[in-house]
Protein backbone atom coordinates (compact mmCIF):
# COMPACT_ATOMS: atom_id res chain seq x y z
CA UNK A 1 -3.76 17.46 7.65
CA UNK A 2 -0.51 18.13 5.76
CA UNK A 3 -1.78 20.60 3.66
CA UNK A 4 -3.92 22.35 6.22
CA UNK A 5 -0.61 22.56 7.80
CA UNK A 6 1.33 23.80 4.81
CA UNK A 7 -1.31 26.22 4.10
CA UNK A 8 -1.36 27.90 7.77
CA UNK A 9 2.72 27.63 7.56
CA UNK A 10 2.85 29.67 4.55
CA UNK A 11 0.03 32.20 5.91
CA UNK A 12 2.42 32.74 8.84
CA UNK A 13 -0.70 30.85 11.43
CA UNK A 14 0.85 27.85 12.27
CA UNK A 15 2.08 29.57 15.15
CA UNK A 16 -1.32 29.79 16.81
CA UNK A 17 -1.62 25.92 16.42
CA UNK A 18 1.95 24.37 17.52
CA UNK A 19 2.40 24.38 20.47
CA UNK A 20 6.33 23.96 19.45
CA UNK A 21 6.72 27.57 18.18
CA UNK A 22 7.25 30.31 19.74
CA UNK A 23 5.22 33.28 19.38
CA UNK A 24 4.32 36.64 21.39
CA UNK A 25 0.79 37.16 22.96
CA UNK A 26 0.53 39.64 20.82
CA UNK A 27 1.50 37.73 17.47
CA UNK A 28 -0.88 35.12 18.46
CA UNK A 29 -3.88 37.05 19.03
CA UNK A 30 -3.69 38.31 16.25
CA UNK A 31 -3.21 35.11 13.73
CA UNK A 32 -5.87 33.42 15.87
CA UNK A 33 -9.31 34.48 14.13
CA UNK A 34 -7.18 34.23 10.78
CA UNK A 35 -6.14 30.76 11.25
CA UNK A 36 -9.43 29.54 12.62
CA UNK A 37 -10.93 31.12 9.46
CA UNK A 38 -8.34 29.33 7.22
CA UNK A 39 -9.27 26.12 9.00
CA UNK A 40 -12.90 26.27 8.55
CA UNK A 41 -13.20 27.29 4.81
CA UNK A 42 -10.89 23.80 4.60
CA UNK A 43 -13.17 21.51 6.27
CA UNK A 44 -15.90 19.63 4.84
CA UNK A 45 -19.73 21.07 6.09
CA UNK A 46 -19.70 17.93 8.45
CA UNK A 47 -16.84 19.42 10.85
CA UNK A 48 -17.74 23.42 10.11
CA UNK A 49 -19.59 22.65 14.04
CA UNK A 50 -16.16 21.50 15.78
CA UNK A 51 -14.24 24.54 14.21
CA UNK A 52 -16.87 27.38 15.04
CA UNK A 53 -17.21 25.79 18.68
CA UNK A 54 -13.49 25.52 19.61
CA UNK A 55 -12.21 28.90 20.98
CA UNK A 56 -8.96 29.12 19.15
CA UNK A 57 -7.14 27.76 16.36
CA UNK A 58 -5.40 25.48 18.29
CA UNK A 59 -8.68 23.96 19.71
CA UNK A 60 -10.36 23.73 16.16
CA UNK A 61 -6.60 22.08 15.15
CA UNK A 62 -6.55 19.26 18.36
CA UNK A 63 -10.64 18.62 17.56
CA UNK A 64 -9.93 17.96 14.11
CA UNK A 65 -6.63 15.60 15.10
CA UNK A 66 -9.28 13.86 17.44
CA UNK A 67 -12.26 13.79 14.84
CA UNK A 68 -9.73 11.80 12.42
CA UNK A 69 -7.63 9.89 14.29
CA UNK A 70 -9.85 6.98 14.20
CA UNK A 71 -10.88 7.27 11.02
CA UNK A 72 -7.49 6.94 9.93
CA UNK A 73 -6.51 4.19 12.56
CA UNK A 74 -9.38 2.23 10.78
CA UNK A 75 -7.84 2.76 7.57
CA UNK A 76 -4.31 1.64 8.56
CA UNK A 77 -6.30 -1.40 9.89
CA UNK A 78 -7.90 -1.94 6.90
CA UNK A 79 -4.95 -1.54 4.42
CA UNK A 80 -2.68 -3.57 7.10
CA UNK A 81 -5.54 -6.16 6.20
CA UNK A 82 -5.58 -6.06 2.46
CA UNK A 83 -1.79 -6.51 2.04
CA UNK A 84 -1.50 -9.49 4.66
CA UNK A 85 -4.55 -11.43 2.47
CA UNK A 86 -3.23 -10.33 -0.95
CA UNK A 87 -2.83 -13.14 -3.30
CA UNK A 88 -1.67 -13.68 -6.46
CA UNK A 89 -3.78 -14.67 -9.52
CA UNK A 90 -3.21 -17.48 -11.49
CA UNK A 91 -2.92 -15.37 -14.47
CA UNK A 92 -1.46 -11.99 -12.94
CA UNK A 93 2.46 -11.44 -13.69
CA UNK A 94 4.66 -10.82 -10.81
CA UNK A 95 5.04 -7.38 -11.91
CA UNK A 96 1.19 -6.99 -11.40
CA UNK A 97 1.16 -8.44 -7.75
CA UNK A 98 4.14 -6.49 -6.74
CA UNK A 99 2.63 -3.62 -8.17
CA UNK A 100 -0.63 -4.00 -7.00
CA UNK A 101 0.91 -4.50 -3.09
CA UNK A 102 3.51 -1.53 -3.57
CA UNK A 103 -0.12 0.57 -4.42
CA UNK A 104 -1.25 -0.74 -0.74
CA UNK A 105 2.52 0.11 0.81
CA UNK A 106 2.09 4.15 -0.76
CA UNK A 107 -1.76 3.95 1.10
CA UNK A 108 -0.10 3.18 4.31
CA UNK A 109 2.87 5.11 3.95
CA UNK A 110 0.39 8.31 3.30
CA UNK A 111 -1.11 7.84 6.76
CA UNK A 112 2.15 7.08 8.31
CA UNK A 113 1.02 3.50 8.20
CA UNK A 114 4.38 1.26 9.38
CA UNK A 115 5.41 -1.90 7.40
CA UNK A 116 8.98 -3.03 7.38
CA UNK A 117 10.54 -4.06 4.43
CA UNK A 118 10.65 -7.65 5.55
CA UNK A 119 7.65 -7.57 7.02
CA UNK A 120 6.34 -6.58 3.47
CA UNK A 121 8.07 -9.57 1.66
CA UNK A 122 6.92 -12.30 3.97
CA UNK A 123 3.32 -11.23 3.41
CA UNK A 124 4.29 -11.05 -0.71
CA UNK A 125 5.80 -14.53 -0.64
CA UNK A 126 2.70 -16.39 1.19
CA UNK A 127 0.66 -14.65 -1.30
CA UNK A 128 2.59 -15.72 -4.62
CA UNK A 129 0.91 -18.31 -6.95
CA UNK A 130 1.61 -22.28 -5.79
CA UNK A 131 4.39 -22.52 -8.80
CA UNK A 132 6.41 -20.00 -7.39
CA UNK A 133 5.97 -20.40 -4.07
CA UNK A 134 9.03 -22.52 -3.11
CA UNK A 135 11.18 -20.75 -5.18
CA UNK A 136 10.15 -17.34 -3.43
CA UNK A 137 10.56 -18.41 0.18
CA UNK A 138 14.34 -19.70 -0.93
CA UNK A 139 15.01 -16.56 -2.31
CA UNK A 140 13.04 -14.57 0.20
CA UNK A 141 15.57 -15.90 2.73
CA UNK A 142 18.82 -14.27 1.53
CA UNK A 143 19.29 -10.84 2.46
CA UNK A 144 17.84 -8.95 -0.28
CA UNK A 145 15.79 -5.66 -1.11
CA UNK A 146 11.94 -6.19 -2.08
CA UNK A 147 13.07 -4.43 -5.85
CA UNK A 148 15.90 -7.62 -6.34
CA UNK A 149 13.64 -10.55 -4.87
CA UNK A 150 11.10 -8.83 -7.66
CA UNK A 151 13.49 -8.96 -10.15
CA UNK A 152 14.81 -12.37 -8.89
CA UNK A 153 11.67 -13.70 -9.37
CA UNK A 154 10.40 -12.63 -12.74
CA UNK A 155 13.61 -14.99 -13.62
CA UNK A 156 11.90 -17.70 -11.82
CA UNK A 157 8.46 -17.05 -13.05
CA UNK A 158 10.12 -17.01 -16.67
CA UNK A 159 11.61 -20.19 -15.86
CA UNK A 160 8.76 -21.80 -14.86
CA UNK A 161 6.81 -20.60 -17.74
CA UNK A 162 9.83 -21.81 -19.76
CA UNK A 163 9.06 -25.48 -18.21
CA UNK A 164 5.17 -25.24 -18.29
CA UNK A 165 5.53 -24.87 -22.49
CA UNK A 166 7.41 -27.75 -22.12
CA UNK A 167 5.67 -29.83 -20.26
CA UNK A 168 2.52 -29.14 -22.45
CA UNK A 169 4.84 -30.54 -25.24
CA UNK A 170 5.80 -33.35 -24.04
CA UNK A 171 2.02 -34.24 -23.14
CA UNK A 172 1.10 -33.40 -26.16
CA UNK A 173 3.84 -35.64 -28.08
CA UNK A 174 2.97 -38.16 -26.11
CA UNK A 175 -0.75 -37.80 -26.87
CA UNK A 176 0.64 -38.14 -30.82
CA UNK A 177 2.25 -41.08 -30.05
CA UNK A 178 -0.83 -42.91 -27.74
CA UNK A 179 -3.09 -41.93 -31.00
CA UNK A 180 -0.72 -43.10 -33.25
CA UNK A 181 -0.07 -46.32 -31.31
CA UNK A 182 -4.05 -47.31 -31.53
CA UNK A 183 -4.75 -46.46 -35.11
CA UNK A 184 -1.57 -48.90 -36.06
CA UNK A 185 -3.17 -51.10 -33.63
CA UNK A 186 -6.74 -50.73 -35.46
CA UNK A 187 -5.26 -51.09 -39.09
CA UNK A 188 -3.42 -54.62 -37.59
């Protein structure tokens, strides 16, 4: 729809179409056949019918808002879906899953889809990884921008990283030790 519109604006025929501007009789008459012309070599073969049977451009224009307002009602539906069950792998970075929901955000923006800020982090904190879960929703609940709590977090997902090579030492010691502890107690 944007470009159509862009293209009739800069062909001097959005006139004919919005109802806004203000145009002669005359001037419209005239840009009418052009701009339903312009509109139907723009439309896929599926909607050629609903152009050729409206009687002006502005007819075609209003058909065409109608044809595709569900279609992209369903698709704000459908994206509004994807980011509320996004989740994070247990392998993907926070850089990944914030990129991967900010990929959803640009969908929805495109088709004027609306998502607040804070409506957007709530849905990215319940669908971090268990680890960083707690550590999100405390951070989550300062005032911050979705850019800081990302870069607030890759410090926490570093630290917890930081403690998970630990712990895996420390088992691991310990599983030296137990070993060594039986073969003394074998030799004895």
């Amino acid at each position: 729809a944007d470009r159509m519109r862009l293209k009739l604006k800069s062909l001097e025929y959005w006139g004919v179409v919005d109802p806004d501007t203000t145009s002669t009789a005359a001037e419209l008459r005239d840009c009418d056949a052009k701009a339903q012309q312009e509109i139907m070599k723009h439309v896929a073969d599926e909607l050629v019918t609903e152009v050729t049977t409206s009687a002006t451009a502005r007819a075609a224009w209003r058909q065409l808002e109608t044809s595709f307002k569900d279609d992209v009602r369903a698709r704000e539906l459908s994206l509004g879906s994807a980011l509320s069950s996004l989740q994070q792998g247990d392998t993907e970075t926070v850089i990944a899953y914030f990129e991967r929901a900010a990929a959803i955000r640009r969908q929805l923006a495109a088709i004027d889809g609306d998502i607040t800020d804070s409506g957007a982090m709530g849905q990215l904190v319940r669908g971090l990884r268990r680890d960083l879960y707690a550590h999100a929703s405390r951070i989550s609940r300062i005032d911050t921008t979705i850019s800081s709590f990302r870069a607030q977090l890759m410090n926490v997902e570093e630290e917890v990283a930081a403690q998970r090579a630990m712990d895996v030492q420390r088992e691991q010691r310990q599983s030296v030790a137990a070993m060594a502890a039986r073969l003394e107690a074998v030799e004895v």
